[in-house]
PDB file of N, CA and C in Angstrom:
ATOM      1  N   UNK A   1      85.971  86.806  80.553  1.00  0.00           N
ATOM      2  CA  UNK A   1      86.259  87.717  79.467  1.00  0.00           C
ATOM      3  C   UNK A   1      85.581  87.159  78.219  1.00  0.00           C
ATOM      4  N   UNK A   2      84.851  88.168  77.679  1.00  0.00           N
ATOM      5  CA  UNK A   2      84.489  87.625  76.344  1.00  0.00           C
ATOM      6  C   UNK A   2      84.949  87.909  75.354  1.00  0.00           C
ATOM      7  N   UNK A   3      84.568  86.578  74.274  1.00  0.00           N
ATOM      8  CA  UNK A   3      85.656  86.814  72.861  1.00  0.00           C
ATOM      9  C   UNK A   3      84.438  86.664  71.548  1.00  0.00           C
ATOM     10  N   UNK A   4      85.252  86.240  70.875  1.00  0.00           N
ATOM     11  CA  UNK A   4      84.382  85.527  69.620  1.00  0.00           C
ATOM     12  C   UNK A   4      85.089  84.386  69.311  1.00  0.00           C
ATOM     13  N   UNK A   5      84.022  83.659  68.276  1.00  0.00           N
ATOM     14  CA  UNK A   5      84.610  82.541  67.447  1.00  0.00           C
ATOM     15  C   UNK A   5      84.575  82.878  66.088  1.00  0.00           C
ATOM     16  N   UNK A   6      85.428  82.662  65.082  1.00  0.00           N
ATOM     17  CA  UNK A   6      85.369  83.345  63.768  1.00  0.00           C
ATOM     18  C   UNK A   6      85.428  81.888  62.836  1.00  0.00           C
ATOM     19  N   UNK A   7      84.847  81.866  61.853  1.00  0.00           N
ATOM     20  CA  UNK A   7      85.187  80.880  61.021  1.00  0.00           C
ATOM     21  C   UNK A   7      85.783  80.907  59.410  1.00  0.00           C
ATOM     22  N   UNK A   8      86.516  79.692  60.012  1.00  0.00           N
ATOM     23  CA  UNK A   8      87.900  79.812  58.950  1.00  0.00           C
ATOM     24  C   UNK A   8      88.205  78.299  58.190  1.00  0.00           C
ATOM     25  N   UNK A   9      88.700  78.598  57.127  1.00  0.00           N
ATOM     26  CA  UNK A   9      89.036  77.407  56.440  1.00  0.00           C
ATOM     27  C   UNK A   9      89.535  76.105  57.684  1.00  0.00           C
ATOM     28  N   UNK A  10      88.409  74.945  56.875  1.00  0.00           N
ATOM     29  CA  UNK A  10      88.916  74.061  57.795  1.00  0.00           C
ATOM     30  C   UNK A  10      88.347  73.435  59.418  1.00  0.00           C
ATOM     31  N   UNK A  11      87.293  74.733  59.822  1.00  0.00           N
ATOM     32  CA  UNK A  11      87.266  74.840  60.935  1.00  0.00           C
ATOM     33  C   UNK A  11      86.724  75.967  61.888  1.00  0.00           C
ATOM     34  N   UNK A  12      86.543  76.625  63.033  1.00  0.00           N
ATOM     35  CA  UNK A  12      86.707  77.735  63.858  1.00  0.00           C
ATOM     36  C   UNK A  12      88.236  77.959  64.297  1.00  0.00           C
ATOM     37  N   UNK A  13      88.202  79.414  64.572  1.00  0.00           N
ATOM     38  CA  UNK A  13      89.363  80.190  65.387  1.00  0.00           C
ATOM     39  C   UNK A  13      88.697  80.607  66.613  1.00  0.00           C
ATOM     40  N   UNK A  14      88.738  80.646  67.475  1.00  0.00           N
ATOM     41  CA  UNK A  14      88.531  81.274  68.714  1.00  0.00           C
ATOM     42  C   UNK A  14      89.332  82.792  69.026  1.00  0.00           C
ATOM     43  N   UNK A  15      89.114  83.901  68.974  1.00  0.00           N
ATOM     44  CA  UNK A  15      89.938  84.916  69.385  1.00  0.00           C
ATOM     45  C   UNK A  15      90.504  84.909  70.837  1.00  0.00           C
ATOM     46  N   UNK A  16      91.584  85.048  70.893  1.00  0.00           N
ATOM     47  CA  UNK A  16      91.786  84.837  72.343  1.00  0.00           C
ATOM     48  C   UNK A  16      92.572  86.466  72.598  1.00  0.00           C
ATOM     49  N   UNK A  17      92.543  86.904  73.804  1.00  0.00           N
ATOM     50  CA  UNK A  17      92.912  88.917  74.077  1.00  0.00           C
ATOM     51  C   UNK A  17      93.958  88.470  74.588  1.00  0.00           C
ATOM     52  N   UNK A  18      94.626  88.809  73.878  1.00  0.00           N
ATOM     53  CA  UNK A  18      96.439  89.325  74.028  1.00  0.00           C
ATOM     54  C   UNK A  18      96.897  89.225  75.764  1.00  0.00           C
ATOM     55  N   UNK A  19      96.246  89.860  76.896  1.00  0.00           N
ATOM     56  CA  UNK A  19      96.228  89.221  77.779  1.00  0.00           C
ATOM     57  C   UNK A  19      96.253  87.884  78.182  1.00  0.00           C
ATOM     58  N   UNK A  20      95.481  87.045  77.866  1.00  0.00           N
ATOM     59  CA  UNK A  20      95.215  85.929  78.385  1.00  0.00           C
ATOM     60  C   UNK A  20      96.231  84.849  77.216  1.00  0.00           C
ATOM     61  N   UNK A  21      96.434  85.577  75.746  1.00  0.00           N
ATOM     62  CA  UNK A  21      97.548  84.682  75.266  1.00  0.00           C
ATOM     63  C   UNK A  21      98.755  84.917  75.996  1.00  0.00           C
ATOM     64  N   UNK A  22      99.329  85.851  76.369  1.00  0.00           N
ATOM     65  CA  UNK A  22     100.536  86.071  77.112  1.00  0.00           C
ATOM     66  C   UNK A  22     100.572  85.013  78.307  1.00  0.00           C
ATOM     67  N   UNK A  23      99.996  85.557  79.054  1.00  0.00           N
ATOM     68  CA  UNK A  23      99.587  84.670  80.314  1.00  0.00           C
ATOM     69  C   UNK A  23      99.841  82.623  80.108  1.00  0.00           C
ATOM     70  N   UNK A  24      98.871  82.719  78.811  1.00  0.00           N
ATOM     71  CA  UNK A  24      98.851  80.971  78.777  1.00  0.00           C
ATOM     72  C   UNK A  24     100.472  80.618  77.734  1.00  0.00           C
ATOM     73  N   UNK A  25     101.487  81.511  77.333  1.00  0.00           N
ATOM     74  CA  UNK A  25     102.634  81.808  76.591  1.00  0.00           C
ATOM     75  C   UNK A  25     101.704  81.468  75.365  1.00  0.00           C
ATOM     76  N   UNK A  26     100.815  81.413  74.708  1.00  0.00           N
ATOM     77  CA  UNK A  26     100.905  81.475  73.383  1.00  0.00           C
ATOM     78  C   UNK A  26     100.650  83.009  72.566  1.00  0.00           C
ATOM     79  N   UNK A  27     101.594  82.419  71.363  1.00  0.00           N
ATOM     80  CA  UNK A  27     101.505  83.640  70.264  1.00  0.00           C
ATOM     81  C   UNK A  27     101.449  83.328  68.642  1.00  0.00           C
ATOM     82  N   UNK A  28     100.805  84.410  68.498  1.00  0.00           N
ATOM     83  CA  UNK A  28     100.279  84.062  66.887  1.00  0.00           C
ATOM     84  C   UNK A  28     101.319  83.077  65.527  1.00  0.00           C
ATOM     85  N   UNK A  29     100.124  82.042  65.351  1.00  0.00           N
ATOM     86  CA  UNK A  29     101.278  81.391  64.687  1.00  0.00           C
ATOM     87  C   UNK A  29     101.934  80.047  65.269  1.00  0.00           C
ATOM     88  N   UNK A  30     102.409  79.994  66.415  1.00  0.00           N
ATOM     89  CA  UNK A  30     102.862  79.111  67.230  1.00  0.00           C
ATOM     90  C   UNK A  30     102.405  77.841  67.747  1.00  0.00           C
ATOM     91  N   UNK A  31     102.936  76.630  67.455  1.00  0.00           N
ATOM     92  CA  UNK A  31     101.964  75.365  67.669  1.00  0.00           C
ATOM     93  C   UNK A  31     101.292  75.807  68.965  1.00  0.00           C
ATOM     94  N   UNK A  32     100.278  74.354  69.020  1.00  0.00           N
ATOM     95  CA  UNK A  32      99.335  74.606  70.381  1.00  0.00           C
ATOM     96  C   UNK A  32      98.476  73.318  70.162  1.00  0.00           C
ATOM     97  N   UNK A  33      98.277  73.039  71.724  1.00  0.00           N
ATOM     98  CA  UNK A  33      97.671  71.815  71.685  1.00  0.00           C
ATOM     99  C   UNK A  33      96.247  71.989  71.648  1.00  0.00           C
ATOM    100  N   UNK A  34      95.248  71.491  71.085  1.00  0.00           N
ATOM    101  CA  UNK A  34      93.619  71.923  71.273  1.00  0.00           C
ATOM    102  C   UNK A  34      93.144  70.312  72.234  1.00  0.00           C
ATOM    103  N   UNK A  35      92.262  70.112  72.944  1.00  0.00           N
ATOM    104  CA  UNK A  35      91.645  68.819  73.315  1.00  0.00           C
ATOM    105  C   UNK A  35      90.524  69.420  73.975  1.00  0.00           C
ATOM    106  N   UNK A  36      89.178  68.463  73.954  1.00  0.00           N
ATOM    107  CA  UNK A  36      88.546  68.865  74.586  1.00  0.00           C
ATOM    108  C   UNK A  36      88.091  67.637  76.092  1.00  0.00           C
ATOM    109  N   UNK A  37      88.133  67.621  76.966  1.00  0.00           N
ATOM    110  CA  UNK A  37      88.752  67.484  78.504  1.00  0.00           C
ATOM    111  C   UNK A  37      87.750  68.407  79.581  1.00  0.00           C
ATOM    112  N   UNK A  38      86.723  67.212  80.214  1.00  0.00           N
ATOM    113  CA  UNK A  38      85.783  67.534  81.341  1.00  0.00           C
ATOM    114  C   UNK A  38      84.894  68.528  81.126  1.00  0.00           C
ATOM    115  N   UNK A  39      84.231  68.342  79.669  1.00  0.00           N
ATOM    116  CA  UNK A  39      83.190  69.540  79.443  1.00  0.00           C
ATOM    117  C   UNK A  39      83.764  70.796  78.791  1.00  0.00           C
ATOM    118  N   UNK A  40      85.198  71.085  78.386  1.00  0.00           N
ATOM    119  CA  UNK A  40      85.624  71.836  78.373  1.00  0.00           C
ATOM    120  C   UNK A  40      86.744  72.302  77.502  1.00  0.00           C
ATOM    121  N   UNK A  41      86.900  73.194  76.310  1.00  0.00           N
ATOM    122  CA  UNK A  41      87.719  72.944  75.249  1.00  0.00           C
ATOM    123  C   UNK A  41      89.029  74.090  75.966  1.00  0.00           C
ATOM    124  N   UNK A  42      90.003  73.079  75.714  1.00  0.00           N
ATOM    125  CA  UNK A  42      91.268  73.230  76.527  1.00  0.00           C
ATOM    126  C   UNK A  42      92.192  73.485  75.432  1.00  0.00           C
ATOM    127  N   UNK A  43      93.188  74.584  75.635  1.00  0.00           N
ATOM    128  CA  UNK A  43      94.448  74.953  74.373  1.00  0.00           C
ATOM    129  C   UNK A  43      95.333  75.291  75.591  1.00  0.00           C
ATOM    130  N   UNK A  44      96.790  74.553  74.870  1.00  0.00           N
ATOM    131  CA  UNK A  44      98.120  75.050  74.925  1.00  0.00           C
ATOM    132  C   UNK A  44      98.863  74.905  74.477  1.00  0.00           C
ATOM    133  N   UNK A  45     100.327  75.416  75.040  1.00  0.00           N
ATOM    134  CA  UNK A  45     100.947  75.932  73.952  1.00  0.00           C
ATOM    135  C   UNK A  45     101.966  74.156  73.778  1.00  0.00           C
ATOM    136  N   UNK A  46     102.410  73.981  72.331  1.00  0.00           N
ATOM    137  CA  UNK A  46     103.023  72.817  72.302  1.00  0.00           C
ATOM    138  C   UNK A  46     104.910  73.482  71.632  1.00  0.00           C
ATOM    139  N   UNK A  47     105.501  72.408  72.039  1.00  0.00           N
ATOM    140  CA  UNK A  47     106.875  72.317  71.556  1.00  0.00           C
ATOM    141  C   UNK A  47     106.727  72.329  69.488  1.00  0.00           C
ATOM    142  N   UNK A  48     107.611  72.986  68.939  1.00  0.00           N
ATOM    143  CA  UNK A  48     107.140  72.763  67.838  1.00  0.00           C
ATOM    144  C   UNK A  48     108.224  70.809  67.001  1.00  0.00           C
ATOM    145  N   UNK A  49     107.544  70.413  66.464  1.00  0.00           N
ATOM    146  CA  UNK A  49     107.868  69.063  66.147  1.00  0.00           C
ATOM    147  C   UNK A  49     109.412  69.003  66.003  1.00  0.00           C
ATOM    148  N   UNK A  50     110.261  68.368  66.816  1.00  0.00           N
ATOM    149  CA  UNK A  50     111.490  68.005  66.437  1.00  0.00           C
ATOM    150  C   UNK A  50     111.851  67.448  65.293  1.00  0.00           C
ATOM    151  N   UNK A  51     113.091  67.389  64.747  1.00  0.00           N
ATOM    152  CA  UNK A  51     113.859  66.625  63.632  1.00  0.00           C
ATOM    153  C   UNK A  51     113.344  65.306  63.128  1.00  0.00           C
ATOM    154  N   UNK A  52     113.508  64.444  64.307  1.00  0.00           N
ATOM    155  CA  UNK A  52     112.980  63.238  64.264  1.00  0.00           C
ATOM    156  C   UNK A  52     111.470  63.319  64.119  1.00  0.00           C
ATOM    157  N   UNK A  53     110.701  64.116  64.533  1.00  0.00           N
ATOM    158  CA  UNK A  53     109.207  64.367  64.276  1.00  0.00           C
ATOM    159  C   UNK A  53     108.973  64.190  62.753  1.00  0.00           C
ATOM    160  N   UNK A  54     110.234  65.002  62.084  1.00  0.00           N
ATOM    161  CA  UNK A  54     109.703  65.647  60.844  1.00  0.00           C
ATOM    162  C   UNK A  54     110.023  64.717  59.980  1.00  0.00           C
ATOM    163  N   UNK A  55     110.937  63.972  60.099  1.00  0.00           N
ATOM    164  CA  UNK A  55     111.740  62.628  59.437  1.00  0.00           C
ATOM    165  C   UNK A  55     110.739  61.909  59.647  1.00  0.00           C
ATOM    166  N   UNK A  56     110.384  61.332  60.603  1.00  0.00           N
ATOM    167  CA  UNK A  56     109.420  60.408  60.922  1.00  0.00           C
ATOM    168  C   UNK A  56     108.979  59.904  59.752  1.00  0.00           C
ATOM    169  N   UNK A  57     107.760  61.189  59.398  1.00  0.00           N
ATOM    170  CA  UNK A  57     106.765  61.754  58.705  1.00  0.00           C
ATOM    171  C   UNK A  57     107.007  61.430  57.039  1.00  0.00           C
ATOM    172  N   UNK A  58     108.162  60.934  56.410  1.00  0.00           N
ATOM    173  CA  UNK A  58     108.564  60.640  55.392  1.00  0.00           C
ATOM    174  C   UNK A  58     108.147  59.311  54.990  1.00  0.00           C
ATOM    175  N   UNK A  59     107.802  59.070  53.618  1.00  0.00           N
ATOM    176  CA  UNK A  59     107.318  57.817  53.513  1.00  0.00           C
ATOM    177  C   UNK A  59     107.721  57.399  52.025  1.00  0.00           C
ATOM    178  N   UNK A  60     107.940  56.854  51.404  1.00  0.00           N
ATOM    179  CA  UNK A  60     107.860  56.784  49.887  1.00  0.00           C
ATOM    180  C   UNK A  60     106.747  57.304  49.102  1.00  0.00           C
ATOM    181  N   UNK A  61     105.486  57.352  49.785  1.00  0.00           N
ATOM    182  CA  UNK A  61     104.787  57.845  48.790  1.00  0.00           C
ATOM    183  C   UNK A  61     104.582  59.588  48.494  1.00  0.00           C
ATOM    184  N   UNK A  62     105.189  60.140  49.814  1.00  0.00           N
ATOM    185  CA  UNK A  62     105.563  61.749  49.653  1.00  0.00           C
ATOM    186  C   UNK A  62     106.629  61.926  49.659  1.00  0.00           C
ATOM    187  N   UNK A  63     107.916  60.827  49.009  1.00  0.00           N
ATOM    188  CA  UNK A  63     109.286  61.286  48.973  1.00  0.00           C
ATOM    189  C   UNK A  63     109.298  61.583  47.569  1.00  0.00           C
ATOM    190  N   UNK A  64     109.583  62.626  46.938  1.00  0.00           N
ATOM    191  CA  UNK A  64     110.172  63.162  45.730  1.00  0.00           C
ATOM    192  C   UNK A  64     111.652  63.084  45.519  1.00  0.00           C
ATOM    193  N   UNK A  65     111.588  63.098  43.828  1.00  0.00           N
ATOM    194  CA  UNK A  65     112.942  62.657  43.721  1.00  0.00           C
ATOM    195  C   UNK A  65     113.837  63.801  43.351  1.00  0.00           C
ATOM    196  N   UNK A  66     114.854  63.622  42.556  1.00  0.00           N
ATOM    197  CA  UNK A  66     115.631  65.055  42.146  1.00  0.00           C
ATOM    198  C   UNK A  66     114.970  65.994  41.245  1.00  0.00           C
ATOM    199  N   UNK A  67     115.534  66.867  41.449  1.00  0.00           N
ATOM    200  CA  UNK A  67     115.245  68.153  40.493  1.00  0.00           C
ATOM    201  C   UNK A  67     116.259  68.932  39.919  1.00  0.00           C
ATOM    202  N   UNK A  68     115.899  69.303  38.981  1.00  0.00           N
ATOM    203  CA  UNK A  68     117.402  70.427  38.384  1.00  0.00           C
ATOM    204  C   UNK A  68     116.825  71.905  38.541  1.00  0.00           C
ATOM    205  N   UNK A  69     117.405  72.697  39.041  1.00  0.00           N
ATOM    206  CA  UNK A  69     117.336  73.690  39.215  1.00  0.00           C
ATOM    207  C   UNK A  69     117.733  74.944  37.918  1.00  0.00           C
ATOM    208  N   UNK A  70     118.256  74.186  37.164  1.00  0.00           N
ATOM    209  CA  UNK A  70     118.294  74.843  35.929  1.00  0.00           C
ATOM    210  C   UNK A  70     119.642  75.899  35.865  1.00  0.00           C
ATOM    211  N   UNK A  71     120.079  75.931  34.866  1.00  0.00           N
ATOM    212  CA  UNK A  71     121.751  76.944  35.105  1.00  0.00           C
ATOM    213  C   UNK A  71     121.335  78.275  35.476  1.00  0.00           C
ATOM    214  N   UNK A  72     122.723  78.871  36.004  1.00  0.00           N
ATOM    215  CA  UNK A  72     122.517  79.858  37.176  1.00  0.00           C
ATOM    216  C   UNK A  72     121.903  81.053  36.085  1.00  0.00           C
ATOM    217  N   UNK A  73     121.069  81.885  36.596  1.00  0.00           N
ATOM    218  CA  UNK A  73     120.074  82.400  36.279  1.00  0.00           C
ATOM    219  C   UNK A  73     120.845  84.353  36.791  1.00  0.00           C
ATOM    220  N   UNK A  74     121.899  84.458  37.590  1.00  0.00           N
ATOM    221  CA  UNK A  74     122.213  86.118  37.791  1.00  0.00           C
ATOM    222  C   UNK A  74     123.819  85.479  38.486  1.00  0.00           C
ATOM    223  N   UNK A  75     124.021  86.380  38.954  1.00  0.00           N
ATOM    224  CA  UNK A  75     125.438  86.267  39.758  1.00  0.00           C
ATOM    225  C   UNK A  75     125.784  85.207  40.953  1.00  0.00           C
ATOM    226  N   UNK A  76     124.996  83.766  40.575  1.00  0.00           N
ATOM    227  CA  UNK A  76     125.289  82.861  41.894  1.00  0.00           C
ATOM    228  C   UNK A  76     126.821  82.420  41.552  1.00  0.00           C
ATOM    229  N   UNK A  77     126.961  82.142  42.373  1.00  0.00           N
ATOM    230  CA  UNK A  77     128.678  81.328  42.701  1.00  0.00           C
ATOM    231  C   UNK A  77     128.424  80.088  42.599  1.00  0.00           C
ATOM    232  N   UNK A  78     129.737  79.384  41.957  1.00  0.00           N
ATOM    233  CA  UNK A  78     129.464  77.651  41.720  1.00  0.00           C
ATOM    234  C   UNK A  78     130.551  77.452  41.931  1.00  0.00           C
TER     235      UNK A  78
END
């Protein structure tokens, strides 16, 4: 089946036909693994990053500190 490749910030997209995303479970939006493996550029679909993934990922130098949100602004509850 043929597709295209489109280019996009960052990189290429590959179009893939709604068929063959169903089939491999991916859908728009949705992590996915890319590698390329025996001549051959390979995608699927991945788990999206757990809790601990995302914690991990914290460090002091992208931890921010407090903020004030400023007094309530319409009908919030306090």
């Amino acid at each position: 089946m043929r597709t295209r490749v489109e280019t996009c910030p960052g990189g290429v997209a590959v179009v893939v036909p709604e068929v063959l995303a169903a089939q491999a479970g991916l859908r728009g939006g949705s992590p996915a693994e890319v590698e390329f493996a025996g001549g051959r550029l390979v995608v699927r679909p991945s788990a999206p990053p757990s809790l601990a993934d995302l914690l991990a990922g914290i460090t002091p130098d992208n931890l921010h500190g407090e903020w004030a949100a400023g007094p309530p602004a319409g009908a919030e509850l306090l």
